[in-house]
Protein backbone atom coordinates (compact mmCIF):
# COMPACT_ATOMS: atom_id res chain seq x y z
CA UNK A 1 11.77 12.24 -8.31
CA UNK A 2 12.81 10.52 -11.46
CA UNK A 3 16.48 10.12 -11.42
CA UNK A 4 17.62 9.42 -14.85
CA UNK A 5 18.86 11.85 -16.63
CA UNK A 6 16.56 13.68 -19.29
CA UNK A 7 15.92 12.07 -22.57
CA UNK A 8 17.47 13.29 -25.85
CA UNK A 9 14.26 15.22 -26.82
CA UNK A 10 14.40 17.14 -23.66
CA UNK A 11 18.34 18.32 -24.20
CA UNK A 12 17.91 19.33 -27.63
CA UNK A 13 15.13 21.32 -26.67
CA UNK A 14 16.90 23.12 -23.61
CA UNK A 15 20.11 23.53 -26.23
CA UNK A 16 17.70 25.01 -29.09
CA UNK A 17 15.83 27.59 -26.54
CA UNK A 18 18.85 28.83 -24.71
CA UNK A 19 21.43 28.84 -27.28
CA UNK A 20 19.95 31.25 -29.51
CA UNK A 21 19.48 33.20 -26.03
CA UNK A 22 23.01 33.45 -26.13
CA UNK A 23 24.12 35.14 -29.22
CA UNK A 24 22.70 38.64 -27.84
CA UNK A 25 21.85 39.35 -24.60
CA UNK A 26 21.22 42.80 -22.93
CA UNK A 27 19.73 42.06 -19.81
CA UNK A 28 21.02 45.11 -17.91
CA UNK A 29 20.24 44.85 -14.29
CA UNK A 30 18.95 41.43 -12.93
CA UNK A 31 15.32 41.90 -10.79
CA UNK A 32 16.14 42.90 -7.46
CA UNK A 33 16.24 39.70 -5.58
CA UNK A 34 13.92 39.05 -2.29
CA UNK A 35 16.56 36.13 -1.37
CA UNK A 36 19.34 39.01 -1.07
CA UNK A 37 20.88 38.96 -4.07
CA UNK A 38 21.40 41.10 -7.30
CA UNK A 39 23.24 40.61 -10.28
CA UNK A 40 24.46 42.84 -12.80
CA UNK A 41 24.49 41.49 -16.48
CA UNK A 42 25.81 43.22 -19.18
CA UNK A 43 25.57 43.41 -23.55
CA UNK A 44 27.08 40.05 -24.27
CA UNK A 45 27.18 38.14 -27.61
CA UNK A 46 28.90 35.42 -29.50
CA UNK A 47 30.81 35.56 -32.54
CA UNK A 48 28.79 33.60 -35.88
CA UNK A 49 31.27 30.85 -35.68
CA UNK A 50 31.09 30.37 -32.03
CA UNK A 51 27.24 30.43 -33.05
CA UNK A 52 27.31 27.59 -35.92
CA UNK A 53 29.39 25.22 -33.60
CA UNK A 54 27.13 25.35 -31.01
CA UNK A 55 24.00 24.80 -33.58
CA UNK A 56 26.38 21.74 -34.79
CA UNK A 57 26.69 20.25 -31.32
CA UNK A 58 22.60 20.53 -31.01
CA UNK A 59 22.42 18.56 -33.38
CA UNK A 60 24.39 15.80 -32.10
CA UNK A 61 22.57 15.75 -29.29
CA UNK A 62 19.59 15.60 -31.09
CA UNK A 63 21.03 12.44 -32.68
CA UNK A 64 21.92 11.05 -29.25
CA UNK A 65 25.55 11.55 -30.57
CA UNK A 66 26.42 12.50 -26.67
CA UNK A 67 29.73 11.40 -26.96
CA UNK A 68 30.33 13.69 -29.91
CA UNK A 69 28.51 16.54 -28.65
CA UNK A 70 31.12 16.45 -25.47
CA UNK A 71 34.13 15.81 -27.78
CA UNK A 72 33.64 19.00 -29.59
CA UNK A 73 32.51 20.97 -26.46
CA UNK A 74 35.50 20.53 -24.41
CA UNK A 75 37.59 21.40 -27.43
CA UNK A 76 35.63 24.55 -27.81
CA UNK A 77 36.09 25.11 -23.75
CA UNK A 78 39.96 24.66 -24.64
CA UNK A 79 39.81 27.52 -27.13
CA UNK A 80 37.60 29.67 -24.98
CA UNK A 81 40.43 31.67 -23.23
CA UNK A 82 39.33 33.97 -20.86
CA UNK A 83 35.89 34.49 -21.86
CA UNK A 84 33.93 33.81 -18.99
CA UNK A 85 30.22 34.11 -20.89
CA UNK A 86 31.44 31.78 -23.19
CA UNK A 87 32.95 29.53 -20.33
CA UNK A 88 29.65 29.53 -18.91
CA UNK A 89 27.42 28.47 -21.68
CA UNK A 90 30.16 26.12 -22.59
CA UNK A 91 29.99 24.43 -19.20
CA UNK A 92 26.25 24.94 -19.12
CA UNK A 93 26.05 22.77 -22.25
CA UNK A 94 28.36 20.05 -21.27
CA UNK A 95 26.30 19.75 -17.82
CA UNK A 96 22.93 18.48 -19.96
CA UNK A 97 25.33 16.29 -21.74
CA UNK A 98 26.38 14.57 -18.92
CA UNK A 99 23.34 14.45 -17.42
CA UNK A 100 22.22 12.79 -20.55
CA UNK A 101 24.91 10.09 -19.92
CA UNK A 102 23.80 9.42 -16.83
CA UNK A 103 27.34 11.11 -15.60
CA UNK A 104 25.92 13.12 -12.45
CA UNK A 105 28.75 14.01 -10.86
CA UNK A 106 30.72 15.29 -13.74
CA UNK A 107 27.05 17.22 -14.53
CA UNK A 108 27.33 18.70 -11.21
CA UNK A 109 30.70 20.25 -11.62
CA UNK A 110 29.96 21.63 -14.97
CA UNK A 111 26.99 22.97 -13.63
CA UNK A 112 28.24 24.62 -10.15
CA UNK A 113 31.07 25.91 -12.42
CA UNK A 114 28.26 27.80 -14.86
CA UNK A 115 27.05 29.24 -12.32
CA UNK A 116 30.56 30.32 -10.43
CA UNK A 117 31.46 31.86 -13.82
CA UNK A 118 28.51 34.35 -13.12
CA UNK A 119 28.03 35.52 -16.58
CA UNK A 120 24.74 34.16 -18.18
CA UNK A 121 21.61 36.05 -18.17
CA UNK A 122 19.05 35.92 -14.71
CA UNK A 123 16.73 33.27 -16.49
CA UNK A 124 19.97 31.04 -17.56
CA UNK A 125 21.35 31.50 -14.54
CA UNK A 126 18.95 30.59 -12.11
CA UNK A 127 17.72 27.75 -14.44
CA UNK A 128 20.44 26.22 -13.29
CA UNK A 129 19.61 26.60 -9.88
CA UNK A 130 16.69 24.14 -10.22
CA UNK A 131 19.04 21.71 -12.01
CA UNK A 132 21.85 21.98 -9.50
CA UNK A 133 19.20 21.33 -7.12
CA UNK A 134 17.71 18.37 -8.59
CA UNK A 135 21.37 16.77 -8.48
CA UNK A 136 21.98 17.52 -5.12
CA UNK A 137 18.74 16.12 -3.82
CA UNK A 138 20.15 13.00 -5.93
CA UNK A 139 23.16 12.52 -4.08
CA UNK A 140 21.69 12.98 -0.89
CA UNK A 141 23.24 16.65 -0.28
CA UNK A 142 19.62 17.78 0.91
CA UNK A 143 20.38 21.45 2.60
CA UNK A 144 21.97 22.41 -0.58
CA UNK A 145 19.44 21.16 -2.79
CA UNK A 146 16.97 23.24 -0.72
CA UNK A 147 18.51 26.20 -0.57
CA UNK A 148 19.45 26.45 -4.22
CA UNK A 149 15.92 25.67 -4.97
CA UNK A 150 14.73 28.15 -3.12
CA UNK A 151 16.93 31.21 -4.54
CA UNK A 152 15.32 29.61 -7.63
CA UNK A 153 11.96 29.68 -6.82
CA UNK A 154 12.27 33.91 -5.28
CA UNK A 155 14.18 34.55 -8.68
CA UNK A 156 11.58 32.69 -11.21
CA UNK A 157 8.05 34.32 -12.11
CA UNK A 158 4.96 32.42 -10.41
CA UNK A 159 3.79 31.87 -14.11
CA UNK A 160 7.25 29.89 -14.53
CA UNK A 161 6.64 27.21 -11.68
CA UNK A 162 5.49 24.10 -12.07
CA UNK A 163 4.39 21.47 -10.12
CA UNK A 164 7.05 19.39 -10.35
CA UNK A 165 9.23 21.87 -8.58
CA UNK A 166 6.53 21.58 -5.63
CA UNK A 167 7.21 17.95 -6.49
CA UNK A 168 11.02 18.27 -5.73
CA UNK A 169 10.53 20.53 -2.78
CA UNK A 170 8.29 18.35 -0.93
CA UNK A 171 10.31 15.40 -1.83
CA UNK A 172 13.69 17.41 -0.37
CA UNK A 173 11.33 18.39 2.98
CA UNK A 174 10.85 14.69 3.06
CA UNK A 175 14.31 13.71 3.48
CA UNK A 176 14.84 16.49 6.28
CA UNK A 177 12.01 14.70 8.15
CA UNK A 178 10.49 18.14 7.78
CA UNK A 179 6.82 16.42 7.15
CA UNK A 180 4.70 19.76 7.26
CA UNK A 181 6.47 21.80 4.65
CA UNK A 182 6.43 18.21 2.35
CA UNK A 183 2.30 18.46 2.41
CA UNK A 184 2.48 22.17 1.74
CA UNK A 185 4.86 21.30 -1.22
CA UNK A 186 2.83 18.46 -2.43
CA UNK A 187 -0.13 19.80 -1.79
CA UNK A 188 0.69 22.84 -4.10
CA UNK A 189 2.02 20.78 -6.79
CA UNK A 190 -1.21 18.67 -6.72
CA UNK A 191 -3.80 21.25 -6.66
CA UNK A 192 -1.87 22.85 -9.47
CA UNK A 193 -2.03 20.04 -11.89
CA UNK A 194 -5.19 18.49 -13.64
CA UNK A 195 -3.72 15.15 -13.66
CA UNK A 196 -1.66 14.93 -10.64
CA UNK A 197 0.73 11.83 -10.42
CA UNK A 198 0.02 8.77 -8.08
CA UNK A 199 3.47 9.06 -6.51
CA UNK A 200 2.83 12.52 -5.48
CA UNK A 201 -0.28 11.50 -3.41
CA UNK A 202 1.64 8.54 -1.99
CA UNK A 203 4.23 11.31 -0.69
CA UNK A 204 1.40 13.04 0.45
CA UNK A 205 -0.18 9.84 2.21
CA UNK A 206 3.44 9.20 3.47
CA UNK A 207 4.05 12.49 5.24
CA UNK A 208 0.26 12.21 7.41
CA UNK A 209 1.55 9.04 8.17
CA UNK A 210 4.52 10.33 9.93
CA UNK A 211 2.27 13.25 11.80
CA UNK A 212 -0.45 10.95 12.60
CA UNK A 213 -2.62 12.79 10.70
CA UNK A 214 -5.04 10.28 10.50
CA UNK A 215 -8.27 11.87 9.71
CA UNK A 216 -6.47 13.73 6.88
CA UNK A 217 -4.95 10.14 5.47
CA UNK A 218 -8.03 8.89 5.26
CA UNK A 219 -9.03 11.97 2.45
CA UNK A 220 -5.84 11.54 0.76
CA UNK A 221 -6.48 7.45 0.41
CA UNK A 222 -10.26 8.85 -0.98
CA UNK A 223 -9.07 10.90 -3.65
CA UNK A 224 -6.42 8.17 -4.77
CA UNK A 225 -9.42 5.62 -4.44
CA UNK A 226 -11.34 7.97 -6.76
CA UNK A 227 -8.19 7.96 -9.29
CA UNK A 228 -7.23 4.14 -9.02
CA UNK A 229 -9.81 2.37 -7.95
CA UNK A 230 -8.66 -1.12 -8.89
CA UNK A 231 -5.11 -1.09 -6.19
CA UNK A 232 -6.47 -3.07 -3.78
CA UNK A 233 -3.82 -1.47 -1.60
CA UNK A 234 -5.40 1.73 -1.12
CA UNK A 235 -8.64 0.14 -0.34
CA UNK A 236 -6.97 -1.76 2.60
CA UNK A 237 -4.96 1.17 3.58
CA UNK A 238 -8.58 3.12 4.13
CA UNK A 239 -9.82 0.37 6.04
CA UNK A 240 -7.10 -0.34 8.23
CA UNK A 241 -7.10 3.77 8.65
CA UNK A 242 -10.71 4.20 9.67
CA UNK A 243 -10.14 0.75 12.05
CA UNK A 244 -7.83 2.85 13.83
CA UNK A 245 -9.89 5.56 13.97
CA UNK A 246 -12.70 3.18 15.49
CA UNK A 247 -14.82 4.02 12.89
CA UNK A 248 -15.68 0.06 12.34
CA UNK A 249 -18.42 0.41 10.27
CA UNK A 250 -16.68 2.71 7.99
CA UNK A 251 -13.34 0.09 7.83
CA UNK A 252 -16.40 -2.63 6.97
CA UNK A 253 -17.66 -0.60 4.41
CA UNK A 254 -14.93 0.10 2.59
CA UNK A 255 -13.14 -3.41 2.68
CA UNK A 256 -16.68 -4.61 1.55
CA UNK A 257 -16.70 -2.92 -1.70
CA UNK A 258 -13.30 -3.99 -2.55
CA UNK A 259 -14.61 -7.02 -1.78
CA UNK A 260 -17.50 -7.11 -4.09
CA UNK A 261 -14.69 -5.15 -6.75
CA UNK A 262 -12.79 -8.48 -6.66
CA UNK A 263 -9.69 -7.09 -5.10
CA UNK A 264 -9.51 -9.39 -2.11
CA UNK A 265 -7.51 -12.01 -3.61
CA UNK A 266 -5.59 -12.93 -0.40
CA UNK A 267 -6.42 -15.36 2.67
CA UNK A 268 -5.66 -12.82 5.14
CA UNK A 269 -8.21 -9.96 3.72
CA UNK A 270 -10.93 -12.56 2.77
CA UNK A 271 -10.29 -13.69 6.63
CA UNK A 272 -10.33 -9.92 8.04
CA UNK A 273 -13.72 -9.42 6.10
CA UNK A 274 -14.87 -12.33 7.64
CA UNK A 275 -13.67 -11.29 11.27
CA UNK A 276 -14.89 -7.21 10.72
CA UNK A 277 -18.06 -8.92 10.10
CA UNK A 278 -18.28 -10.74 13.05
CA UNK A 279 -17.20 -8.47 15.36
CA UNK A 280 -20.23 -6.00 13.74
CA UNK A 281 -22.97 -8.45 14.38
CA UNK A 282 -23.66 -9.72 10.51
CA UNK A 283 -22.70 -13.50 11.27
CA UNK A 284 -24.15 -14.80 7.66
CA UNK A 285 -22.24 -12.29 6.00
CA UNK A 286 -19.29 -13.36 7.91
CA UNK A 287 -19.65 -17.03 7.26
CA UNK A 288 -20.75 -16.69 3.50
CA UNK A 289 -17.17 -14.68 2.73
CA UNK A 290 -15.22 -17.00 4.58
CA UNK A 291 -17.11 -20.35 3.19
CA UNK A 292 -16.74 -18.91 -0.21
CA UNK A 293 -12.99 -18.00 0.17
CA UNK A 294 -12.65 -21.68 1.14
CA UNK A 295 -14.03 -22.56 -2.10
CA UNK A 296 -12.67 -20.33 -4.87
CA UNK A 297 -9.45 -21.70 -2.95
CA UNK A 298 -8.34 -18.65 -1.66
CA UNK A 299 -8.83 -19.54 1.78
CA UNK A 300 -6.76 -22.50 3.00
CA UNK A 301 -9.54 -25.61 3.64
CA UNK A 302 -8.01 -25.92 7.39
CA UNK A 303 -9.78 -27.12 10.29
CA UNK A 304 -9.95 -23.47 12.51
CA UNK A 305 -11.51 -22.08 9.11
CA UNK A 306 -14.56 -24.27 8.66
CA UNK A 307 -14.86 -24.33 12.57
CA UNK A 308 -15.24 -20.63 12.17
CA UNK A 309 -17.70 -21.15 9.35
CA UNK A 310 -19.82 -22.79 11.43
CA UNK A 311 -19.64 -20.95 13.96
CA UNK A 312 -20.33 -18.10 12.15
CA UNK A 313 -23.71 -19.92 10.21
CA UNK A 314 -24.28 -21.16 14.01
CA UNK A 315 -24.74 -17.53 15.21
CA UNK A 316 -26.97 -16.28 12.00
CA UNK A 317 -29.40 -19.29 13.20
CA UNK A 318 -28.32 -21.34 9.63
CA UNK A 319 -28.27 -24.52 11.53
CA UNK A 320 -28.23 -26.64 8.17
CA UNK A 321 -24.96 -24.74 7.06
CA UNK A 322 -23.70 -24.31 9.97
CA UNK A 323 -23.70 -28.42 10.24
CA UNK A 324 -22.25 -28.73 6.81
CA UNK A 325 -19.02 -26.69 7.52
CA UNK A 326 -18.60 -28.39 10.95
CA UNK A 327 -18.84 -31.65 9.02
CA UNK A 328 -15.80 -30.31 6.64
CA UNK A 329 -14.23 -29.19 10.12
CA UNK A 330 -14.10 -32.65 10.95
CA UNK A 331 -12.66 -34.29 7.89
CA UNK A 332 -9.57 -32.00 8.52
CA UNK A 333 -9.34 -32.56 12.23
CA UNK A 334 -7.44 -35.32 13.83
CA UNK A 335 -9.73 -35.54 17.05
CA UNK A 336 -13.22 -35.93 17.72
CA UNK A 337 -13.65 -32.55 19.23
CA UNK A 338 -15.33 -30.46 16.26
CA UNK A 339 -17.98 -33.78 15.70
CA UNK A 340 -18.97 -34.03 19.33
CA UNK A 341 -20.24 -30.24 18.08
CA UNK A 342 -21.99 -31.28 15.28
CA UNK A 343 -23.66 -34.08 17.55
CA UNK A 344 -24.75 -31.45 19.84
CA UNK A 345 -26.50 -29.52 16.78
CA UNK A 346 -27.92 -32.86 15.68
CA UNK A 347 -29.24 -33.75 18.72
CA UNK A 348 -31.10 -29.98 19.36
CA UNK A 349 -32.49 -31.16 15.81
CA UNK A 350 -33.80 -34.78 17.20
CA UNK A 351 -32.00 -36.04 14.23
CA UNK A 352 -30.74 -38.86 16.23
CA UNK A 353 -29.37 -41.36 13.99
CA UNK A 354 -27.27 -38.45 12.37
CA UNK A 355 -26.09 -37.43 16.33
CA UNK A 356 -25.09 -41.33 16.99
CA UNK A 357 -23.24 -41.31 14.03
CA UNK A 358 -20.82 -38.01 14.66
CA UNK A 359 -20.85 -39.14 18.62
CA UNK A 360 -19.05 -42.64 17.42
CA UNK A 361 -16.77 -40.48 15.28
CA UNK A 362 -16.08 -38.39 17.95
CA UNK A 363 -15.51 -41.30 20.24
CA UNK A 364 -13.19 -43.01 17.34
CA UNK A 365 -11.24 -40.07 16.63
CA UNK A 366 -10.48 -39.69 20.29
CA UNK A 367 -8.64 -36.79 22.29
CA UNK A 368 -11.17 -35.13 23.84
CA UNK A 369 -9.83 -35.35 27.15
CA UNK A 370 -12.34 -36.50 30.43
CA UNK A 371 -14.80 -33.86 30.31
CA UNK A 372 -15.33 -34.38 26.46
CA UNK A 373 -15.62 -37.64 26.69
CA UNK A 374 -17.93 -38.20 29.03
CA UNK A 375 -20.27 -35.72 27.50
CA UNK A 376 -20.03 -37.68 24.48
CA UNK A 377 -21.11 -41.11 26.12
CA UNK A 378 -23.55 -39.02 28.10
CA UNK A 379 -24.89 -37.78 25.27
CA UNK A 380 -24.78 -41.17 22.97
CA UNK A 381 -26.44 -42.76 25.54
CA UNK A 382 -29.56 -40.37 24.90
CA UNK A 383 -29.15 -40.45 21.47
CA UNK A 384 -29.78 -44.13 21.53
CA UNK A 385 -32.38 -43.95 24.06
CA UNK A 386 -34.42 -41.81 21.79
CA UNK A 387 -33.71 -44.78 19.23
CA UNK A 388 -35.35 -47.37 21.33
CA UNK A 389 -32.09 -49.04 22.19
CA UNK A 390 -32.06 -49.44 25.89
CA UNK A 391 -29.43 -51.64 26.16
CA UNK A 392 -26.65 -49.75 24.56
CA UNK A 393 -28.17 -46.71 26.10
CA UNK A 394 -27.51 -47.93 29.57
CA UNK A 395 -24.00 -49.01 28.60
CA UNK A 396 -23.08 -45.47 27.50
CA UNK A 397 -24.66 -43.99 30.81
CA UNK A 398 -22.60 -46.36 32.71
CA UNK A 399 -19.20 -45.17 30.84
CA UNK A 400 -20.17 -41.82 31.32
CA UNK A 401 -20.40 -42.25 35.17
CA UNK A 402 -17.16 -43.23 34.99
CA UNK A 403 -16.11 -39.07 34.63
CA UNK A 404 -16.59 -37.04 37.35
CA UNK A 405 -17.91 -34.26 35.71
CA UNK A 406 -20.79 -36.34 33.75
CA UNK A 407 -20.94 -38.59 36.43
CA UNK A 408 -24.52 -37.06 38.12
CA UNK A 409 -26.10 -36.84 34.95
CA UNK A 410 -25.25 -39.96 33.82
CA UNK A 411 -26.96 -41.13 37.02
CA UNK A 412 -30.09 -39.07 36.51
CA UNK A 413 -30.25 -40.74 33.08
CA UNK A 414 -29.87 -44.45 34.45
CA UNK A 415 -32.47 -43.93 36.66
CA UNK A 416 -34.69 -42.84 34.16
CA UNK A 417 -34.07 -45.59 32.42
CA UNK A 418 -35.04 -47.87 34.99
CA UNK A 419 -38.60 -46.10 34.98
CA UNK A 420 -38.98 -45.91 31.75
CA UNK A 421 -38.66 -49.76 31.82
CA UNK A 422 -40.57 -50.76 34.22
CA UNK A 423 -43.53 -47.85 32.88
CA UNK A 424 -43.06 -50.49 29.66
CA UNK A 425 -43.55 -53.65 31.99
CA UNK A 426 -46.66 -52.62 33.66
């Protein structure tokens, strides 16, 4: 609910449509009320004088000229005596003016005193119902709103009610916690409107939240999609909603549009594209969002980023890309772990002079603990025997049978060696 007070237009409209209501009114008996109540209203008028000061003090407020407007209603509340119509409409009038001040609790009183008075016709009277509840709901008093908003809504013709009074009810119902009489509300008040506000689907969103009404969120976050489709927020929302549902494909879909609408302007989402991806089995889709986050510099050029890169380009069978982004990996990493990986790659490849080189990187960088290592000499050591170096081939074989775990292969590999040599020899 908006909770400033209503702008000059508004009071000097609600002063120029009831005051002329109030120079002769012969309501007789109030409609028989389904909330219990009936009121008897009588011939009532006002005097022409009483009638020009009251036009006067429209158009001050008109003017904005709030402080004059309430200067010469009070005095005219002074010389009201015991009039109680008068009283009424007096205190009626300096309620908008306060409200127009922004002075809600003076508002208030004026109001609840208009209405104690008793005196002004049914559609007066229970006007101020809706205001009184509108205040009420604004200073948290949330039972009292409600139930002067309903004697308002039993006592005002269905043609009368708008959706912003759904609005208010739902938003009331929401504050009570009482979540399924806020969707009827808002629901009412949005399928009565042809352009429905985006904070009244948020409180509908809100209140399937708190039922776990998740299946019916999801329709809600569609039809705010279909209003404002460029909040990335509601796209997420969606996805996140049908991930819970484990409806994956769905929560790919969806995040994959905003995606190609430019919304994902964040490391995390490019990153969760990457990941929902993944887990479905499209690896080059995976790697291509995440590689091109990394360069439009959305995505942070770390070292677990490109290593999942390439690890993505890896699975889709791109070995050439996959190599590139383990190469960046490296750059960014300060052991020799992620280019002992490349060197594997390389070395599936037979591209042996590029393996030797990322094995004595590896090997420089260091800190790949005793397993690691000795794969890497293991591995060198074949690298260079595919070279034609025999010498430094042994060497490596020998460091590697220096590690327990590498130690048999390294062994295999030596002897090898020795046949190959003497097969040379003979």
């Amino acid at each position: 609910m908006n909770r400033k007070g209503p702008n000059p237009y508004y009071i000097a409209v609600v002063l120029a449509v009831i005051l002329p209501a109030f120079l002769t009114v012969n309501d007789g008996v109030a409609q028989s009320g389904q909330c219990g109540l009936e009121r008897q209203v009588g011939a009532k008028a006002l005097d022409e004088l009483t009638w020009r000061q009251l036009n006067a003090i429209y158009e001050e407020v008109g003017e904005e000229r709030y402080d004059d407007a309430y200067d010469d209603l009070r005095k005219m509340l002074e010389r009201a005596g015991r009039d109680s119509y008068l009283q009424a409409i007096l205190h009626q009038a300096l309620a908008q003016v306060e409200w127009a001040r922004e002075n809600y609790g003076p508002a208030l009183q004026y109001f609840e005193k208009a209405v104690e008075l008793d005196s002004l016709p049914d559609q007066t009277h229970f006007l101020l119902m809706y205001q009184i509840a509108q205040l009420y709901f604004m200073k948290g008093r949330y039972d009292d709103a409600l139930e002067r908003l309903d004697l308002w809504f039993c006592k005002t013709p269905e043609d009368s009610i708008t959706s912003s009074a759904f609005v208010l009810k739902a938003s009331i119902h929401v504050q009570k916690k009482n979540y399924p009489e806020a969707l009827k509300a808002i629901e009412t008040a949005i399928a009565m409107d042809e352009n429905p506000k985006e904070q009244w689907f948020q409180l509908e969103l809100a209140a399937h939240y708190e039922l776990e009404q998740y299946p019916q969120a999801a329709v809600t976050l569609e039809n705010i999609i279909s209003r404002w489709p460029d909040k990335k927020i509601y796209w997420m929302q969606l996805s996140q909603i049908y991930f819970k549902l484990k409806q994956d494909q769905r929560a790919l879909a969806v995040l994959a549009l905003a995606y190609r609408k430019n919304l994902l302007d964040k490391e995390a989402d490019i990153a969760h594209l990457s990941s929902l991806y993944s887990n479905s089995g499209v690896p080059y889709k995976a790697a291509g969002v995440l590689e091109k986050g990394i360069r439009d510099g959305i995505v942070k050029p770390t070292r677990n980023k490109w290593t999942t890169v390439a690890q993505a380009w890896y699975a889709a069978e791109e070995l050439e890309r996959s190599l590139a982004a383990y190469e960046e990996a490296g750059k960014a990493a300060a052991n020799g772990i992620i280019d002992l990986r490349r060197a594997y790659i390389l070395a599936d490849l037979e591209r042996w002079p590029e393996a030797l080189e990322a094995l004595d990187l590896a090997l420089q960088k260091g800190g790949l603990g005793d397993r690691r290592t000795g794969e890497a000499y293991l591995l060198r050591g074949m690298a260079r025997f595919n070279l034609g170096d025999f010498e430094q081939a042994g060497t490596d074989w020998g460091r590697a049978g220096a590690y327990e775990k590498t130690r048999d292969s390294a062994r295999q590999w030596m002897n090898h060696l020795q046949e190959e040599r003497r097969r040379r020899a003979s």
